[in-house]
C-alpha atoms as a PDB file:
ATOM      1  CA  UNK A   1      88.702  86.636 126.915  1.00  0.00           C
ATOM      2  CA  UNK A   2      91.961  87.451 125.738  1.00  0.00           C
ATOM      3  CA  UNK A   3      93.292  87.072 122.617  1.00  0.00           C
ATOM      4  CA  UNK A   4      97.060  86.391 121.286  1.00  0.00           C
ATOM      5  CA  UNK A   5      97.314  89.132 118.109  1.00  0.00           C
ATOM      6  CA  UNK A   6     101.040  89.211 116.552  1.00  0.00           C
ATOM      7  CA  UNK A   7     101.993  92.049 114.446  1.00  0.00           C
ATOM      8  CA  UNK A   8     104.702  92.721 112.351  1.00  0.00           C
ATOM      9  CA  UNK A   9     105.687  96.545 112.336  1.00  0.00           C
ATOM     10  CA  UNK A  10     108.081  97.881 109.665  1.00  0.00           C
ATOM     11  CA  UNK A  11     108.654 101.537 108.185  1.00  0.00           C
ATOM     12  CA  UNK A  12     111.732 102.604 105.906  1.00  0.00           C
ATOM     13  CA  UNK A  13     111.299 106.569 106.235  1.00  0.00           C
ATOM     14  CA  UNK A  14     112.623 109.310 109.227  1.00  0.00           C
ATOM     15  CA  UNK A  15     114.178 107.950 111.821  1.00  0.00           C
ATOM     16  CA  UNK A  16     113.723 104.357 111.523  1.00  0.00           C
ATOM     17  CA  UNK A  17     114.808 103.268 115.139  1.00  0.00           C
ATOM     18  CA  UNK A  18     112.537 106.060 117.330  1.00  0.00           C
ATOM     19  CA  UNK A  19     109.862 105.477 115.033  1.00  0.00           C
ATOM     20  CA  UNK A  20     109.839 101.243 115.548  1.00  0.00           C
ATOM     21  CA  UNK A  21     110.488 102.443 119.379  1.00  0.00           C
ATOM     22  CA  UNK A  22     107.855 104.935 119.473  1.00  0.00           C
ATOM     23  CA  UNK A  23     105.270 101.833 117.639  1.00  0.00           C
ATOM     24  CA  UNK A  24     105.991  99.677 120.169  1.00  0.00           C
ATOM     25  CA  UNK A  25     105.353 101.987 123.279  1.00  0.00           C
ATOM     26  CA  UNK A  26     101.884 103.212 121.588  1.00  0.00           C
ATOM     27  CA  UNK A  27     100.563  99.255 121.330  1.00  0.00           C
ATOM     28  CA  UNK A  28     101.853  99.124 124.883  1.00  0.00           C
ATOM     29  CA  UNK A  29      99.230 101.951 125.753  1.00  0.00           C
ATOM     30  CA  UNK A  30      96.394 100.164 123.974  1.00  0.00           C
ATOM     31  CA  UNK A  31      97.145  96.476 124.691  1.00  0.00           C
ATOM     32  CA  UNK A  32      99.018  94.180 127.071  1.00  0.00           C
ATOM     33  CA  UNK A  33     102.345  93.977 125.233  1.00  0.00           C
ATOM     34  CA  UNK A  34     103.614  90.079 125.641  1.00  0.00           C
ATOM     35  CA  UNK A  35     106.930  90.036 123.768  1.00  0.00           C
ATOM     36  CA  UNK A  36     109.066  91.592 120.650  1.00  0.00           C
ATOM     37  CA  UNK A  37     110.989  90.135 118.229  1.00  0.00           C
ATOM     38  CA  UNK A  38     114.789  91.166 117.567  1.00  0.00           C
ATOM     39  CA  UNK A  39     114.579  94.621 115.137  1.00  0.00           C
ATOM     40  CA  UNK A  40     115.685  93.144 111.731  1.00  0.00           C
ATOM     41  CA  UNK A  41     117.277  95.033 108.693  1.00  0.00           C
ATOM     42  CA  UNK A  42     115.817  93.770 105.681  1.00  0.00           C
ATOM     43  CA  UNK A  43     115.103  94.717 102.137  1.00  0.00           C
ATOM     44  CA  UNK A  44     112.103  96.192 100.664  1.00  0.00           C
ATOM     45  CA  UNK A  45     109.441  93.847  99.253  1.00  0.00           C
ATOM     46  CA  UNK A  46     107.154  94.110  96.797  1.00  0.00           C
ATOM     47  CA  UNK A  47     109.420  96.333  93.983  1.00  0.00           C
ATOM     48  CA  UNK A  48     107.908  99.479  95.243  1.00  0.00           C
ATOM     49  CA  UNK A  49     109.519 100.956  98.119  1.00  0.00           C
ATOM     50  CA  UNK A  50     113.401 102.379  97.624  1.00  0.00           C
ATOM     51  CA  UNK A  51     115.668 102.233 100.994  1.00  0.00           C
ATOM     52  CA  UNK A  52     116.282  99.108 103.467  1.00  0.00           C
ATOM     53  CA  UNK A  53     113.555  98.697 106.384  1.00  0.00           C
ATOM     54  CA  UNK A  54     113.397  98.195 109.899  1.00  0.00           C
ATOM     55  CA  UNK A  55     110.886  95.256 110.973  1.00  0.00           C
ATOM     56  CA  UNK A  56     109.892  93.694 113.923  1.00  0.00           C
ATOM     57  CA  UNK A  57     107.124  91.404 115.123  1.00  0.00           C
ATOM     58  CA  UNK A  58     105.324  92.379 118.607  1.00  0.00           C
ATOM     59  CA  UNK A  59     102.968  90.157 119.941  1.00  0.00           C
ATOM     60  CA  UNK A  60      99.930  91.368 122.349  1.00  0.00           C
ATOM     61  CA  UNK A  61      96.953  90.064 123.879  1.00  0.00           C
ATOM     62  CA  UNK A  62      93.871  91.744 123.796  1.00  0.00           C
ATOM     63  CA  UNK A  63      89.875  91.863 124.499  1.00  0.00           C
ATOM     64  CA  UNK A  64      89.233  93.814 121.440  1.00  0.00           C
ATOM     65  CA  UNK A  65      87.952  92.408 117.952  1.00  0.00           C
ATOM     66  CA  UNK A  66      90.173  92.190 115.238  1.00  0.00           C
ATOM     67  CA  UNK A  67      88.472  95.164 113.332  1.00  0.00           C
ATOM     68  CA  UNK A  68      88.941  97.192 116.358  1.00  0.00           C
ATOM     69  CA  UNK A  69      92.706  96.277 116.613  1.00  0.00           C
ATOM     70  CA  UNK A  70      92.821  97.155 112.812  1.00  0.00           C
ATOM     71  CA  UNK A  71      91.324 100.889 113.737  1.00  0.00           C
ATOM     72  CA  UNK A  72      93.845 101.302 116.556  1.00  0.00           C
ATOM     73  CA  UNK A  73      97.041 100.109 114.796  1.00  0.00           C
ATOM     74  CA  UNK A  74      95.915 102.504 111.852  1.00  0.00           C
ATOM     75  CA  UNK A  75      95.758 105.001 114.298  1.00  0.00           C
ATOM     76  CA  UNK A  76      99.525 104.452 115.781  1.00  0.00           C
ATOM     77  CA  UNK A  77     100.588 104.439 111.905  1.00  0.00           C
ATOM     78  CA  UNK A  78      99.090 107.512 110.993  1.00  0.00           C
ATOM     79  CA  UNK A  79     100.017 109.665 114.489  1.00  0.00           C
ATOM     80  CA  UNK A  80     103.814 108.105 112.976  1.00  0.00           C
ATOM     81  CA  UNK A  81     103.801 110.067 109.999  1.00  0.00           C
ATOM     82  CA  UNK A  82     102.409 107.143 108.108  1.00  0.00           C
ATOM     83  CA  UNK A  83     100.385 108.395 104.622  1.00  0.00           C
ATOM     84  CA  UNK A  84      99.531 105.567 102.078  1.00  0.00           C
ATOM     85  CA  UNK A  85     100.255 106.957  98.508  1.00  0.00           C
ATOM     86  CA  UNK A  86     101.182 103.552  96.567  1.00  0.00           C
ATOM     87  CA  UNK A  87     100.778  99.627  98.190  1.00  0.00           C
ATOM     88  CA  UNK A  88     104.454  98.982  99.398  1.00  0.00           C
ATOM     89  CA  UNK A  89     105.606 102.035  98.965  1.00  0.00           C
ATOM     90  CA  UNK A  90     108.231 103.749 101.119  1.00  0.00           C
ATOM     91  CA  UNK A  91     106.780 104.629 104.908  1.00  0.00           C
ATOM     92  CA  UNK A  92     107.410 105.961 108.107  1.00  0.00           C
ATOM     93  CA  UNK A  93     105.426 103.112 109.858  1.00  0.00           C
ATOM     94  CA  UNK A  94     103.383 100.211 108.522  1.00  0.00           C
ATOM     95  CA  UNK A  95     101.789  97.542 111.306  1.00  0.00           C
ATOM     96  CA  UNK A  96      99.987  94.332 110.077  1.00  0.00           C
ATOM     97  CA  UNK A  97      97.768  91.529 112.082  1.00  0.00           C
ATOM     98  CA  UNK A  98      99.819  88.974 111.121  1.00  0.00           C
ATOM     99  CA  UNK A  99      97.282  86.258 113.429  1.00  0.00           C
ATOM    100  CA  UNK A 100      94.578  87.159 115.709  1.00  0.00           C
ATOM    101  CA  UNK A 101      94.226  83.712 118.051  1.00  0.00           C
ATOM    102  CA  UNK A 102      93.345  80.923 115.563  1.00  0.00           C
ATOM    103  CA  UNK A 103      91.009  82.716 113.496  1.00  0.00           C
ATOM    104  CA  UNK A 104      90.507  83.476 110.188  1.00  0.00           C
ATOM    105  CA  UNK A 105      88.857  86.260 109.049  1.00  0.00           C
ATOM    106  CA  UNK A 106      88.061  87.568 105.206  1.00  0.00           C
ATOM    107  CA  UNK A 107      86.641  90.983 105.031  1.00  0.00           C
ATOM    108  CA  UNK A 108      87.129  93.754 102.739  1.00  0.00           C
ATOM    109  CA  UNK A 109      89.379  95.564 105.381  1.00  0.00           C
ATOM    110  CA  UNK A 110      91.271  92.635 106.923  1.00  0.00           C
ATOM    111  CA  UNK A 111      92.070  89.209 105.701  1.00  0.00           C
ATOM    112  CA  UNK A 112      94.073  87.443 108.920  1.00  0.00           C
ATOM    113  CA  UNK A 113      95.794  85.461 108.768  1.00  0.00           C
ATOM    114  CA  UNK A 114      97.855  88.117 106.679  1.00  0.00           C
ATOM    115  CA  UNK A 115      97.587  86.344 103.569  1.00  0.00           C
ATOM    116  CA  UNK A 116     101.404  87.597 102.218  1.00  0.00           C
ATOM    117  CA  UNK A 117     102.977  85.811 105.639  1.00  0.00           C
ATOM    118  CA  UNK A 118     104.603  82.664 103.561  1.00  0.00           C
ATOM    119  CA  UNK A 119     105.880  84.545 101.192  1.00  0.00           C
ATOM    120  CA  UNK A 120     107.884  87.447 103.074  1.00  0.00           C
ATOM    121  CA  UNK A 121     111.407  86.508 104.420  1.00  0.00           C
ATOM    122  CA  UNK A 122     110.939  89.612 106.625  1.00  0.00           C
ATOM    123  CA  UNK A 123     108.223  88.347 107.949  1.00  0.00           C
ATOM    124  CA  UNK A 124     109.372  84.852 108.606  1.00  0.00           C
ATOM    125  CA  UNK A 125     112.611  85.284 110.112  1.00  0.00           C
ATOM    126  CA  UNK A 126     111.170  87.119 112.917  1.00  0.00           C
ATOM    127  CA  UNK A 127     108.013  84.357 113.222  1.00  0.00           C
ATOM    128  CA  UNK A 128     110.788  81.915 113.341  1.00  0.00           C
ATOM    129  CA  UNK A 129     112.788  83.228 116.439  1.00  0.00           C
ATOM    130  CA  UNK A 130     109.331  83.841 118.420  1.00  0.00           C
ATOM    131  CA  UNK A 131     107.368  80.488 117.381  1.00  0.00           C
ATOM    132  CA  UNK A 132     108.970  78.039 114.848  1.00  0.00           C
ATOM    133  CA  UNK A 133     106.691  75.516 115.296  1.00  0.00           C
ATOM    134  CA  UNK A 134     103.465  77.712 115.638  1.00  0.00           C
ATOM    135  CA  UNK A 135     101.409  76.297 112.690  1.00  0.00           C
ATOM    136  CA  UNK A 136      99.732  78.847 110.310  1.00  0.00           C
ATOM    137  CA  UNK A 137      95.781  77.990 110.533  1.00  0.00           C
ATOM    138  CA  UNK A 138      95.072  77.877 106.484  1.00  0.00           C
ATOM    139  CA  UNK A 139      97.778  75.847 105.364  1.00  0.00           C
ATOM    140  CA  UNK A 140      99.008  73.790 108.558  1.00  0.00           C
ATOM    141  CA  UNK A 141     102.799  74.819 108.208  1.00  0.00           C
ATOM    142  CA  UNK A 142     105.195  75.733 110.883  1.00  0.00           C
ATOM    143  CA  UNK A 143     106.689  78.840 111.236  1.00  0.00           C
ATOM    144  CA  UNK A 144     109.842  76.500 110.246  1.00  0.00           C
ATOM    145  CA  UNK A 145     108.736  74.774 107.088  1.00  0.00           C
ATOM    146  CA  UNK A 146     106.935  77.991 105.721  1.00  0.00           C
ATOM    147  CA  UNK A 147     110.708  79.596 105.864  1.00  0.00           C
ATOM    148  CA  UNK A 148     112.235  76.547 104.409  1.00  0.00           C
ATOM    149  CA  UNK A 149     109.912  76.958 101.337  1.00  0.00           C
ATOM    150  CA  UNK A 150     109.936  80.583 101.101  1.00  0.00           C
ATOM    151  CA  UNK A 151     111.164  81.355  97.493  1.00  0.00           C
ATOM    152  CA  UNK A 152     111.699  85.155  98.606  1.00  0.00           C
ATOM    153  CA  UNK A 153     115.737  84.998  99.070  1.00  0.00           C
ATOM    154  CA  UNK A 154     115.889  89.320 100.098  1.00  0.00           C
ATOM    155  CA  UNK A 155     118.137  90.111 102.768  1.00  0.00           C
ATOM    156  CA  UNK A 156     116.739  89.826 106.734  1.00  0.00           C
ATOM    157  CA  UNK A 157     119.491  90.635 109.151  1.00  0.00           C
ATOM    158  CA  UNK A 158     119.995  91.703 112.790  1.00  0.00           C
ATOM    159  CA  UNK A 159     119.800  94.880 113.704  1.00  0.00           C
ATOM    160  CA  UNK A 160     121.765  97.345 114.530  1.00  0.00           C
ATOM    161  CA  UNK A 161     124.769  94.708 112.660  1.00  0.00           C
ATOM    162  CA  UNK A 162     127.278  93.324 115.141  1.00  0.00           C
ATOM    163  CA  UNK A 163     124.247  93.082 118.195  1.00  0.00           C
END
């Protein structure tokens, strides 16, 4: 059975573009890629992390269990330069299971749906253009109303500017 994982990918280090580029084509060698979202420009969360980001949301369907799709995504993020020194810190790539289907899940290494999703415009905007009214399976929002209420007010624009 297939299942309908979206991701958000998002790295602020090297080469921003080829790296989001070269994400994308590695989860199209491990998973049926479905859609992308438009690459967005958007500010770093979290205090840590220094310049802008590039983020995007892909969204794949897959056989696998989530803890294997965990492994494999880890792998794409570390064959991308990705090291993990401080949480939020500046990276070459970071890729998170935003939802896997409907289910929820609350292990040590994974806690889908990703529990930061209402709270990160860069998320959001991006969640927004794919589904707006795909409801989040803990709290029963839209993609649309969790935006709305979203008291982060950073920066999420197109990119590159003018596309």
């Amino acid at each position: 059975m297939q299942t309908e994982v979206v991701l958000c990918l998002g790295g602020n280090k090297g080469d921003r573009e080829k790296l989001l580029s070269q994400a994308i084509a590695s989860l199209g060698q491990y998973f049926e890629l479905i859609r992308v979202s438009f690459v967005y420009e958007t500010e770093a969360w979290g205090g840590v992390a220094k310049g802008k980001f590039l983020n995007q949301l892909a969204v794949i369907y897959t056989s696998r269990p989530a803890l294997q799709v965990l492994e494999i995504i880890q792998r794409i993020e570390a064959e991308l330069g990705r090291t993990r020194e401080e949480p939020w810190g500046d990276r070459t790539m970071d890729i998170d299971i935003l939802f896997y289907g409907e289910e929820i899940i609350d292990t040590e290494n994974l806690k889908v749906p990703h529990p930061f999703i209402a709270e990160r415009r860069f998320v959001l905007v991006p969640l927004m253009e794919l589904f707006p009214e795909r409801k989040h399976p803990i709290s029963g929002k839209t993609s649309a109303q969790m935006l709305m209420e979203c008291k982060d007010r950073s920066e999420v624009n197109l990119y590159p500017p003018n596309s």
